[in-house]
PDB file of N, CA and C in Angstrom:
ATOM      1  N   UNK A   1     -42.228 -31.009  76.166  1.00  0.00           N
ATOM      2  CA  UNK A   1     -40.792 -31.146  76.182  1.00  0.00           C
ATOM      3  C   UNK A   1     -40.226 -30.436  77.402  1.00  0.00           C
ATOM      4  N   UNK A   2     -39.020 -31.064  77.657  1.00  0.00           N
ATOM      5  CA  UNK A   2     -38.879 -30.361  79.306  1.00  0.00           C
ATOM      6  C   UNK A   2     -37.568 -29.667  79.278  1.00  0.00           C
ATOM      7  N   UNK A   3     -37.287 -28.703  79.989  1.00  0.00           N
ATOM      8  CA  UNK A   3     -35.826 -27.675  79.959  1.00  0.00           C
ATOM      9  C   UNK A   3     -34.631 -28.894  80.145  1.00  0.00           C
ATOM     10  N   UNK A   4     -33.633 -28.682  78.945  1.00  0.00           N
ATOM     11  CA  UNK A   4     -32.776 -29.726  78.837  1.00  0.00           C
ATOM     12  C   UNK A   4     -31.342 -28.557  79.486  1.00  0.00           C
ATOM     13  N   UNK A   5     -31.991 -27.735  79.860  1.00  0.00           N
ATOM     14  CA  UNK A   5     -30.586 -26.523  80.387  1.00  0.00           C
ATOM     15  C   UNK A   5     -30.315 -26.080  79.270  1.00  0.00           C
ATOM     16  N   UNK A   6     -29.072 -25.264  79.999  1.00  0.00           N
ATOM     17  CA  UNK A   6     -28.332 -24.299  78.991  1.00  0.00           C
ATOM     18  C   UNK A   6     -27.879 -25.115  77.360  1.00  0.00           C
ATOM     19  N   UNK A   7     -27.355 -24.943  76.574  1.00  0.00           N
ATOM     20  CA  UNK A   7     -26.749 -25.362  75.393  1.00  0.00           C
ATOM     21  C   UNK A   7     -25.176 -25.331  75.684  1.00  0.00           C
ATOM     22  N   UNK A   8     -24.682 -26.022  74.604  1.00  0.00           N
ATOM     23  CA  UNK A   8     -23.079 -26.102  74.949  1.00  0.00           C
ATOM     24  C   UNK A   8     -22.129 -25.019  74.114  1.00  0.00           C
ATOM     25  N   UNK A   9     -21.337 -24.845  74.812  1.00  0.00           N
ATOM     26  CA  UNK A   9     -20.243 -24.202  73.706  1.00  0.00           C
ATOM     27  C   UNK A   9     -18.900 -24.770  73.896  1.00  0.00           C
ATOM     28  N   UNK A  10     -17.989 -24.569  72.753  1.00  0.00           N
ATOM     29  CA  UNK A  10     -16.537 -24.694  72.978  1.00  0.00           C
ATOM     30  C   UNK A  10     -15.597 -23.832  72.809  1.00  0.00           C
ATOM     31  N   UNK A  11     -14.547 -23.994  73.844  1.00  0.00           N
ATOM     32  CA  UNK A  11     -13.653 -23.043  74.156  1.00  0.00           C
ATOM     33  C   UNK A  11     -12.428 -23.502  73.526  1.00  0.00           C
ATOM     34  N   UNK A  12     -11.570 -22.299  72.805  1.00  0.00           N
ATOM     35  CA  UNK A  12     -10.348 -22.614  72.382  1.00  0.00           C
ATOM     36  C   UNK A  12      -9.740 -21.845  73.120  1.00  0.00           C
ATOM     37  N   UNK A  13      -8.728 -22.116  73.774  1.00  0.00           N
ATOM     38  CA  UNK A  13      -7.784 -21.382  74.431  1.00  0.00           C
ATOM     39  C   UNK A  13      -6.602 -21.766  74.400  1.00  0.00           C
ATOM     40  N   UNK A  14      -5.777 -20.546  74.543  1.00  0.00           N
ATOM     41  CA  UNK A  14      -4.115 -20.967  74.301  1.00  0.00           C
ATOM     42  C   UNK A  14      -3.298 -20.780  75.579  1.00  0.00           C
ATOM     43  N   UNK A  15      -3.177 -22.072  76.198  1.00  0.00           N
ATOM     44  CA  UNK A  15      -2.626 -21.661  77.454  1.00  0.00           C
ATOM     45  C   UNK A  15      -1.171 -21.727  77.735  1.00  0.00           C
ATOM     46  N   UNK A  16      -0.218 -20.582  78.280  1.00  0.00           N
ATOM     47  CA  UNK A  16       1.520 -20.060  78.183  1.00  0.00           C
ATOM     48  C   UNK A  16       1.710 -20.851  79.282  1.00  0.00           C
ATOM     49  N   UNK A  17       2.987 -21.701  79.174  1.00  0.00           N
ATOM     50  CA  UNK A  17       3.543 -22.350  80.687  1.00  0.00           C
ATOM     51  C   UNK A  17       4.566 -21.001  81.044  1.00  0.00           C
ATOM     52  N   UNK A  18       4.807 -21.352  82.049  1.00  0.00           N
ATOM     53  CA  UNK A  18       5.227 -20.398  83.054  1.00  0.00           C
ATOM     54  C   UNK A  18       7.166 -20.462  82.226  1.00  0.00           C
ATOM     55  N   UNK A  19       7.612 -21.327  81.597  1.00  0.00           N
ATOM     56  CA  UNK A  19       8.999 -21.189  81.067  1.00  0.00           C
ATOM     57  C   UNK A  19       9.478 -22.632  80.003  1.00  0.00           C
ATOM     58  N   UNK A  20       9.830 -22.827  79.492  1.00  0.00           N
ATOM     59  CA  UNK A  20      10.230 -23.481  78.418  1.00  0.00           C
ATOM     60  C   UNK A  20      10.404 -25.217  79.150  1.00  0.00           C
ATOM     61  N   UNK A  21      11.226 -24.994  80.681  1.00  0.00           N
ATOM     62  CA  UNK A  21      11.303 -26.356  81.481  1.00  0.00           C
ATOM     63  C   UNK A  21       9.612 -26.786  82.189  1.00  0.00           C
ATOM     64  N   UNK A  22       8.618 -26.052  81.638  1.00  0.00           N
ATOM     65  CA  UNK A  22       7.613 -26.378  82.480  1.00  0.00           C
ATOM     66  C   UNK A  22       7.085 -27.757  81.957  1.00  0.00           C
ATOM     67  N   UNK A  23       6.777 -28.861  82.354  1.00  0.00           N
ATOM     68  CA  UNK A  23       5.967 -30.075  82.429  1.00  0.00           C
ATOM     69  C   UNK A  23       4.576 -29.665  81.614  1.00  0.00           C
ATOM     70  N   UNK A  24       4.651 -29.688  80.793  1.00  0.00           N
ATOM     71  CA  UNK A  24       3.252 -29.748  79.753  1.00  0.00           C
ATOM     72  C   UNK A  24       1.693 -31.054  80.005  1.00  0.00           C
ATOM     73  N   UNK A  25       2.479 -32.055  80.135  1.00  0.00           N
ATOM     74  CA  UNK A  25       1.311 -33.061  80.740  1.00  0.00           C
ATOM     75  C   UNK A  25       1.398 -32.450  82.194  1.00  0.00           C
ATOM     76  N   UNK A  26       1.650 -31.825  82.978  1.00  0.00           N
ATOM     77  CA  UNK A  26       1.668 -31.622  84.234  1.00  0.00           C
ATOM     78  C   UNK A  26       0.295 -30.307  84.553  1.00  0.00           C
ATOM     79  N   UNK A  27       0.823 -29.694  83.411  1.00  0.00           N
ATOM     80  CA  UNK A  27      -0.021 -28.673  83.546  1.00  0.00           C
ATOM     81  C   UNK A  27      -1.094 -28.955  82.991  1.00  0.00           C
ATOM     82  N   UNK A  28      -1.672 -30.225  81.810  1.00  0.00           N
ATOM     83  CA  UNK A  28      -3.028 -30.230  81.320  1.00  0.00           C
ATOM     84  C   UNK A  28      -3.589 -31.127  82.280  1.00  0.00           C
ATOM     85  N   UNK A  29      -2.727 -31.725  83.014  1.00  0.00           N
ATOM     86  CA  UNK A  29      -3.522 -32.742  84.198  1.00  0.00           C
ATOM     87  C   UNK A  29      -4.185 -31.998  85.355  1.00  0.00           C
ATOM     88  N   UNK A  30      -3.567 -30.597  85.292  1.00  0.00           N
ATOM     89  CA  UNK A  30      -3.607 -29.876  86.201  1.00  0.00           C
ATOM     90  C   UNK A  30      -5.077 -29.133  85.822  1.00  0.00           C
ATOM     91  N   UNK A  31      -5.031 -28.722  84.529  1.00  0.00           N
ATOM     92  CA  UNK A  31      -6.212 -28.073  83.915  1.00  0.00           C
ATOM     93  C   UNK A  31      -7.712 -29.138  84.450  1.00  0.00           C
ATOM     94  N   UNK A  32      -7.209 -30.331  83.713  1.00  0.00           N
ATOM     95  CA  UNK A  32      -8.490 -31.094  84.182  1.00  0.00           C
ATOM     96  C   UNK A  32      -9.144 -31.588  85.492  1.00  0.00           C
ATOM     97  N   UNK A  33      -8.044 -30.875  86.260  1.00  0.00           N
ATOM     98  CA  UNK A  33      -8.942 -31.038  87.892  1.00  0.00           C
ATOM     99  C   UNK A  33      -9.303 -30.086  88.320  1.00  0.00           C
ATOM    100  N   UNK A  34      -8.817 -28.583  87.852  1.00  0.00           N
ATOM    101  CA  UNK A  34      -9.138 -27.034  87.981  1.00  0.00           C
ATOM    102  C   UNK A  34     -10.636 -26.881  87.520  1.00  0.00           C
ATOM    103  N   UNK A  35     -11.046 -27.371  86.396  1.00  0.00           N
ATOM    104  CA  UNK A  35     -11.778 -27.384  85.846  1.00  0.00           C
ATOM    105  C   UNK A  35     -13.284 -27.408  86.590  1.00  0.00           C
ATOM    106  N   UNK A  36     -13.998 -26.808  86.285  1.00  0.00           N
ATOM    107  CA  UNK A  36     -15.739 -26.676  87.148  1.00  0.00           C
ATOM    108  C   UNK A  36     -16.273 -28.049  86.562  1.00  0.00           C
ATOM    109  N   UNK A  37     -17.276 -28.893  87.311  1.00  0.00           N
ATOM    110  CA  UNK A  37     -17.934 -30.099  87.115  1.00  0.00           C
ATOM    111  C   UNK A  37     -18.518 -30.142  86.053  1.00  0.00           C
ATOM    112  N   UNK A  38     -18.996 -29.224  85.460  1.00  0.00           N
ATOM    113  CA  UNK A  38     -19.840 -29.082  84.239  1.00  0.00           C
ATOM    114  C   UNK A  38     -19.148 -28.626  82.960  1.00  0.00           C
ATOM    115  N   UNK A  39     -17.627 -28.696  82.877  1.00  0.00           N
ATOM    116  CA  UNK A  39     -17.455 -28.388  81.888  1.00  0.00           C
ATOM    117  C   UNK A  39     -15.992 -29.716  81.286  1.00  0.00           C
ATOM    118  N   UNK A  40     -15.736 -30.114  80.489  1.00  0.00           N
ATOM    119  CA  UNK A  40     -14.969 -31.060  79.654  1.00  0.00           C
ATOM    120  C   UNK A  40     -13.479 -30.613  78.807  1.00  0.00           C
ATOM    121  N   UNK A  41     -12.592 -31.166  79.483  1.00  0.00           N
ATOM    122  CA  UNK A  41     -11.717 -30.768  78.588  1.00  0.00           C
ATOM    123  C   UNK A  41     -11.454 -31.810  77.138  1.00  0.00           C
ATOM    124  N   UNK A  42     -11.774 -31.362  76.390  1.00  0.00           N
ATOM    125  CA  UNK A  42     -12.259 -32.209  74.722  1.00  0.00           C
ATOM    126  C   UNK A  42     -10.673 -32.572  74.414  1.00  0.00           C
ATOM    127  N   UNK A  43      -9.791 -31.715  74.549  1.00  0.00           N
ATOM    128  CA  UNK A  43      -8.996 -32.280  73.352  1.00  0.00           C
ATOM    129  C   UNK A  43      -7.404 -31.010  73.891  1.00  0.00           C
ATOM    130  N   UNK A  44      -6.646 -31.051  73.222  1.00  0.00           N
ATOM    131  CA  UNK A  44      -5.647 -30.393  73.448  1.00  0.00           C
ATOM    132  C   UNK A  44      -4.594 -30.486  72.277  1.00  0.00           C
ATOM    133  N   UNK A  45      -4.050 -29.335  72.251  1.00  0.00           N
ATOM    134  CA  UNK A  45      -2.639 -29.403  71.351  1.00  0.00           C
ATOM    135  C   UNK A  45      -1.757 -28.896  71.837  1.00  0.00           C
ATOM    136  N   UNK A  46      -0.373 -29.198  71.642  1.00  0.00           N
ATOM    137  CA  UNK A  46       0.923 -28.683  71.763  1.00  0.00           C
ATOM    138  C   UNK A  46       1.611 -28.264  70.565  1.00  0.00           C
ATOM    139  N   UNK A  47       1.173 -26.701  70.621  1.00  0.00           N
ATOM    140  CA  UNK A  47       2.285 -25.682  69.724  1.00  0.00           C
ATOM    141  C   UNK A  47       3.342 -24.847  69.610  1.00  0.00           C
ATOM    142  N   UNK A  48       4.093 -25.323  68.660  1.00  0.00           N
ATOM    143  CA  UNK A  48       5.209 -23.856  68.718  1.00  0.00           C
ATOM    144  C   UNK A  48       4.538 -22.526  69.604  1.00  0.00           C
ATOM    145  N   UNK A  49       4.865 -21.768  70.299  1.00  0.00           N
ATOM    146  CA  UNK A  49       4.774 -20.377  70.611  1.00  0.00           C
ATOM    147  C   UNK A  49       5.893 -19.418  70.145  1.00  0.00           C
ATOM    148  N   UNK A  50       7.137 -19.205  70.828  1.00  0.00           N
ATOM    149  CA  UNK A  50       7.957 -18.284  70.310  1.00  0.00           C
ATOM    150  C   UNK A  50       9.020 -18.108  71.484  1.00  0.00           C
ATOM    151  N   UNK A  51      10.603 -18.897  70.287  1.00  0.00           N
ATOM    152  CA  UNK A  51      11.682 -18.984  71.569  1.00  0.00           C
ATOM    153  C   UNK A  51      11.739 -19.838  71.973  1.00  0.00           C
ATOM    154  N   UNK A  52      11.312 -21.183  71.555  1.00  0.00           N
ATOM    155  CA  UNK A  52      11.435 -22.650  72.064  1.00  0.00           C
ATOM    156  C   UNK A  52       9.992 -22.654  72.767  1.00  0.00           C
ATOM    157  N   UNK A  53       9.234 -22.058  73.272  1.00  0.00           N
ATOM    158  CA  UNK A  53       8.003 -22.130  73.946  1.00  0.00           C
ATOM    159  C   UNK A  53       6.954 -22.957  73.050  1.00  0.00           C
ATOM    160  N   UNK A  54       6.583 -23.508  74.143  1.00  0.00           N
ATOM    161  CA  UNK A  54       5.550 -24.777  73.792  1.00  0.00           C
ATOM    162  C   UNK A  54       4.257 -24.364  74.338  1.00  0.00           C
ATOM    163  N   UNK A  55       3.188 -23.878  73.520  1.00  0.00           N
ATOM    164  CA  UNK A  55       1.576 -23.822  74.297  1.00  0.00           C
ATOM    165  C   UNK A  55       0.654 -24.841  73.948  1.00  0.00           C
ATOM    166  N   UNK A  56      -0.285 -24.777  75.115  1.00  0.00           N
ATOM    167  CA  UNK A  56      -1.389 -26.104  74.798  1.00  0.00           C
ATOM    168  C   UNK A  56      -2.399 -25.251  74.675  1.00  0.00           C
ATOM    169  N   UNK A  57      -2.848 -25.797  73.385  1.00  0.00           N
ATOM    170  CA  UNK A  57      -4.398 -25.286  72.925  1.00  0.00           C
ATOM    171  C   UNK A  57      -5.210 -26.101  72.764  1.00  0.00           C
ATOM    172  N   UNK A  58      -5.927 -25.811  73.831  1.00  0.00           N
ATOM    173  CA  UNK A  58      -7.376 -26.237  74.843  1.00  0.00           C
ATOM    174  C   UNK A  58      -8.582 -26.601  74.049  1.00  0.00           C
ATOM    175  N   UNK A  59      -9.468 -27.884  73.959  1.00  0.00           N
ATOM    176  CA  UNK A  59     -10.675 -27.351  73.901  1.00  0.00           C
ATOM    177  C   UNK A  59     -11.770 -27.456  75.579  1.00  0.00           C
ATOM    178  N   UNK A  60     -12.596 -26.648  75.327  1.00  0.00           N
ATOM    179  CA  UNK A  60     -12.824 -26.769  76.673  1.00  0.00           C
ATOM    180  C   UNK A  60     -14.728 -26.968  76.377  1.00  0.00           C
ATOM    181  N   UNK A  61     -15.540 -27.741  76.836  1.00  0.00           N
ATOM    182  CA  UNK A  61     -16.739 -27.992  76.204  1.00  0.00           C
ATOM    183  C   UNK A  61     -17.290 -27.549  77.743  1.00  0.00           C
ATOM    184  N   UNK A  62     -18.257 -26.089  77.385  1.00  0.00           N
ATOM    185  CA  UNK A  62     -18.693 -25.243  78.848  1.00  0.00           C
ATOM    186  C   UNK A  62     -20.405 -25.092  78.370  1.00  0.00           C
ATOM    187  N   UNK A  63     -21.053 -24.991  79.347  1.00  0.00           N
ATOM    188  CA  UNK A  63     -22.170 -24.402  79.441  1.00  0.00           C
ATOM    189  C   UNK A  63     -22.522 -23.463  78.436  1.00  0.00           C
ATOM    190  N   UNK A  64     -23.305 -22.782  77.788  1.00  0.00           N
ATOM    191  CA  UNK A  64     -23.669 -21.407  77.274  1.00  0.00           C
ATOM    192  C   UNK A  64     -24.392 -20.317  78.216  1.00  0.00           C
ATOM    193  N   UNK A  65     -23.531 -20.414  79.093  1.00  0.00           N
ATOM    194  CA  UNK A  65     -24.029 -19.414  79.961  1.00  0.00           C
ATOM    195  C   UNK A  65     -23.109 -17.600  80.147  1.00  0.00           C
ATOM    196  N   UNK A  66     -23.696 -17.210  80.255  1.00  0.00           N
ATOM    197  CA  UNK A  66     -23.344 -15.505  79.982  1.00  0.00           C
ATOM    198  C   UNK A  66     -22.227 -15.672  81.350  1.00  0.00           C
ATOM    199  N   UNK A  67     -20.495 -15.272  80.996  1.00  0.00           N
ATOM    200  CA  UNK A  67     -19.942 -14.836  81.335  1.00  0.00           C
ATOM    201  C   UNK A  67     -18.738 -16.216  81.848  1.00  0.00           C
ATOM    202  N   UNK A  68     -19.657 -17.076  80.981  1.00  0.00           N
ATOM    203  CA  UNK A  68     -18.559 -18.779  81.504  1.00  0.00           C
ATOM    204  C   UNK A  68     -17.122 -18.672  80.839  1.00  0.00           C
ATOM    205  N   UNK A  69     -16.916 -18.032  79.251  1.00  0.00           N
ATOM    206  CA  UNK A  69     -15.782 -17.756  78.886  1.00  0.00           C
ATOM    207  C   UNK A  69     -14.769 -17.135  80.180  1.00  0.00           C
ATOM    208  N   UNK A  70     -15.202 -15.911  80.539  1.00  0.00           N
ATOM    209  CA  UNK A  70     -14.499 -14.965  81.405  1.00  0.00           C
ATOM    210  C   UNK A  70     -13.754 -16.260  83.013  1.00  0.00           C
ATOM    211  N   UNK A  71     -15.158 -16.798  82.733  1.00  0.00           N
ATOM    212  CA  UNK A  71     -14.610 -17.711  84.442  1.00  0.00           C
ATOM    213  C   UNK A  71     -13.370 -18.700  84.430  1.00  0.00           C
ATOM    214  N   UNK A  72     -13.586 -19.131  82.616  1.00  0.00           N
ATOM    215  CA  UNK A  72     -12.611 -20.224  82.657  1.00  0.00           C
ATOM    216  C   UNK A  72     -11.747 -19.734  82.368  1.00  0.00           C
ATOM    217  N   UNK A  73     -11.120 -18.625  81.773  1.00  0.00           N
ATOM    218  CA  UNK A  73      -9.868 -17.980  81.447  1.00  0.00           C
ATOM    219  C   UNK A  73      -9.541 -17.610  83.018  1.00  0.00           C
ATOM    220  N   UNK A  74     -10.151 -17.318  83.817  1.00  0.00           N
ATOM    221  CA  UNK A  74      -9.952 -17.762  85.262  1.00  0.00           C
ATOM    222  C   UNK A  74      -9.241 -18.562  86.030  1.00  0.00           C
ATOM    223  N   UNK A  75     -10.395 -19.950  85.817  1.00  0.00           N
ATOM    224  CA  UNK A  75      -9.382 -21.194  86.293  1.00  0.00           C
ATOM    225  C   UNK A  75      -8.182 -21.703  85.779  1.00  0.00           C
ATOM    226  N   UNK A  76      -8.156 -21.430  84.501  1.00  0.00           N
ATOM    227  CA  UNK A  76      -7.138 -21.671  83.712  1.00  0.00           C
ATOM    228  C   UNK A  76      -5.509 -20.438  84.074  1.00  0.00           C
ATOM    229  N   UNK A  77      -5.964 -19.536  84.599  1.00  0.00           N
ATOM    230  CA  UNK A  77      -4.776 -19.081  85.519  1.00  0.00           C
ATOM    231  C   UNK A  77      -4.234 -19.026  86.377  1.00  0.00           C
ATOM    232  N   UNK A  78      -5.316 -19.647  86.983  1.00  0.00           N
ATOM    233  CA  UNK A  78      -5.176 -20.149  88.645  1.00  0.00           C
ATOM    234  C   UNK A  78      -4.237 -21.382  88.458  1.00  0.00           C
ATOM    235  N   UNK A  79      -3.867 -22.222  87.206  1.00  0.00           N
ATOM    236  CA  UNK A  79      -3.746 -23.373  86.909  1.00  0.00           C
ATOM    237  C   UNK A  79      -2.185 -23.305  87.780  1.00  0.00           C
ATOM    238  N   UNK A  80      -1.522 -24.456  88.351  1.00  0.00           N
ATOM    239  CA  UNK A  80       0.103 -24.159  88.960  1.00  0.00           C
ATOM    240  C   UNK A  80       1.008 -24.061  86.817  1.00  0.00           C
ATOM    241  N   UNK A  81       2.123 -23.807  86.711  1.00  0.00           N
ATOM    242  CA  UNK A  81       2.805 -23.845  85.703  1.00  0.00           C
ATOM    243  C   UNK A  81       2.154 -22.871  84.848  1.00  0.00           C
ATOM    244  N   UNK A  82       0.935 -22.238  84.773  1.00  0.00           N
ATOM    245  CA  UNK A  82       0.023 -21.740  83.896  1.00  0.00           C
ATOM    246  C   UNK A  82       0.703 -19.837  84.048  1.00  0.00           C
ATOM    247  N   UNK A  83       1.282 -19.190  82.473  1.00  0.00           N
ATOM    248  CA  UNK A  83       1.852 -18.041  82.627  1.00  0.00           C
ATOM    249  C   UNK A  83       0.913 -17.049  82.147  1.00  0.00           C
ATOM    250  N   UNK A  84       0.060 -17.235  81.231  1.00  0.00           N
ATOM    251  CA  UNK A  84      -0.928 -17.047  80.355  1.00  0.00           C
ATOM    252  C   UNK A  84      -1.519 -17.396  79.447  1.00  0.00           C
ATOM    253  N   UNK A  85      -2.885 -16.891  79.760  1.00  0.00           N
ATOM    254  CA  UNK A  85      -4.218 -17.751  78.980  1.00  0.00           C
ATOM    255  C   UNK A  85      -4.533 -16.464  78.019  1.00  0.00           C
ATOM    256  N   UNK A  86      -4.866 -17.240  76.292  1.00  0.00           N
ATOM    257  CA  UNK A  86      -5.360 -16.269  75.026  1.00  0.00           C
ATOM    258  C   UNK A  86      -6.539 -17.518  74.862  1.00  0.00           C
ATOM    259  N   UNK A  87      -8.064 -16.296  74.701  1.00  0.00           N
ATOM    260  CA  UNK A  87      -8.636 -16.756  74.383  1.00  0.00           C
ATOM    261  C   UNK A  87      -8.900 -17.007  72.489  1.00  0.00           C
ATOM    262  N   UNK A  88      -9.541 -17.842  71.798  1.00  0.00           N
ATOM    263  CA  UNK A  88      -8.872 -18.076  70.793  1.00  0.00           C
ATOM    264  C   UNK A  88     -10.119 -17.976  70.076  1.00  0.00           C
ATOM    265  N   UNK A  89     -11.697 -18.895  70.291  1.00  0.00           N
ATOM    266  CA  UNK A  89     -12.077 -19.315  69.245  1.00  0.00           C
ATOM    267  C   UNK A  89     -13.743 -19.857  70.125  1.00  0.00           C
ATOM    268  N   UNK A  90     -15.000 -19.389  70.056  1.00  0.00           N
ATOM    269  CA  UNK A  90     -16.077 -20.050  70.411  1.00  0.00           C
ATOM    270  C   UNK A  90     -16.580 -20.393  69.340  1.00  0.00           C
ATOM    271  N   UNK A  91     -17.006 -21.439  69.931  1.00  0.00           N
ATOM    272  CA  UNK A  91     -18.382 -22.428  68.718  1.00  0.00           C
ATOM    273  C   UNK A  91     -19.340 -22.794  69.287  1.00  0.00           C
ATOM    274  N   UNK A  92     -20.852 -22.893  68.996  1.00  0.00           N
ATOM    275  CA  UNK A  92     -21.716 -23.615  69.646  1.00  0.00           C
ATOM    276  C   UNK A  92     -21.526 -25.127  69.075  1.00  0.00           C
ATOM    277  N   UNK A  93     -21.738 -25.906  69.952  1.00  0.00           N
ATOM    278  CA  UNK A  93     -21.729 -27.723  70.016  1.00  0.00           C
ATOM    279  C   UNK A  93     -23.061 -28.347  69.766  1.00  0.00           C
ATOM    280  N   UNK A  94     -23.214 -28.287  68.542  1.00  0.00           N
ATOM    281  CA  UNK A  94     -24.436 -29.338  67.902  1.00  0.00           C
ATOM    282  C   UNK A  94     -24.870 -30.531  68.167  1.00  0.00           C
ATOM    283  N   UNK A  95     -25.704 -31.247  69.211  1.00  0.00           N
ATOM    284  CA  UNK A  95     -25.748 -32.733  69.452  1.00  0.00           C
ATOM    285  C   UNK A  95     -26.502 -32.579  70.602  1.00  0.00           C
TER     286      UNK A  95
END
């Protein structure tokens, strides 16, 4: 049997727009080109936050590699509109 690489995990993250007028599809379109080649943005939600604030919570399908959480809470701030990133929730991805 031959090295199939690392294993997968998924990322929940809660990402803050920068103010209540920020473009929400603007900023997850934005996420998915920020994003490193090897990793998938799965899915997304738009939630209440607090004060009219709207956050998108991320899934993000990454490598299992030691320290990939830390990188993508990274790109994900680098994101334009992006005020702050909470990390939320890992799972390993069965399949």
């Amino acid at each position: 049997m031959g090295d199939k690489g690392p294993g997968r995990i998924s990322l929940l993250m809660r990402v803050l727009p920068e103010d209540v007028g920020t473009d929400l599809k603007a900023v997850e379109s934005n996420i998915k080109k920020a994003l490193p080649e090897d990793c998938t943005l799965d899915g997304v939600d738009v939630k209440p936050f607090a004060f009219g604030l709207q956050a998108l919570v991320c899934a993000i399908n990454v490598p299992d590699l030691e320290g990939n959480a830390d990188k993508i809470e990274d790109v994900l701030r680098s994101v334009p509109g992006v005020q702050g990133v909470e990390f939320l929730k890992m799972s390993r991805v069965i399949g």
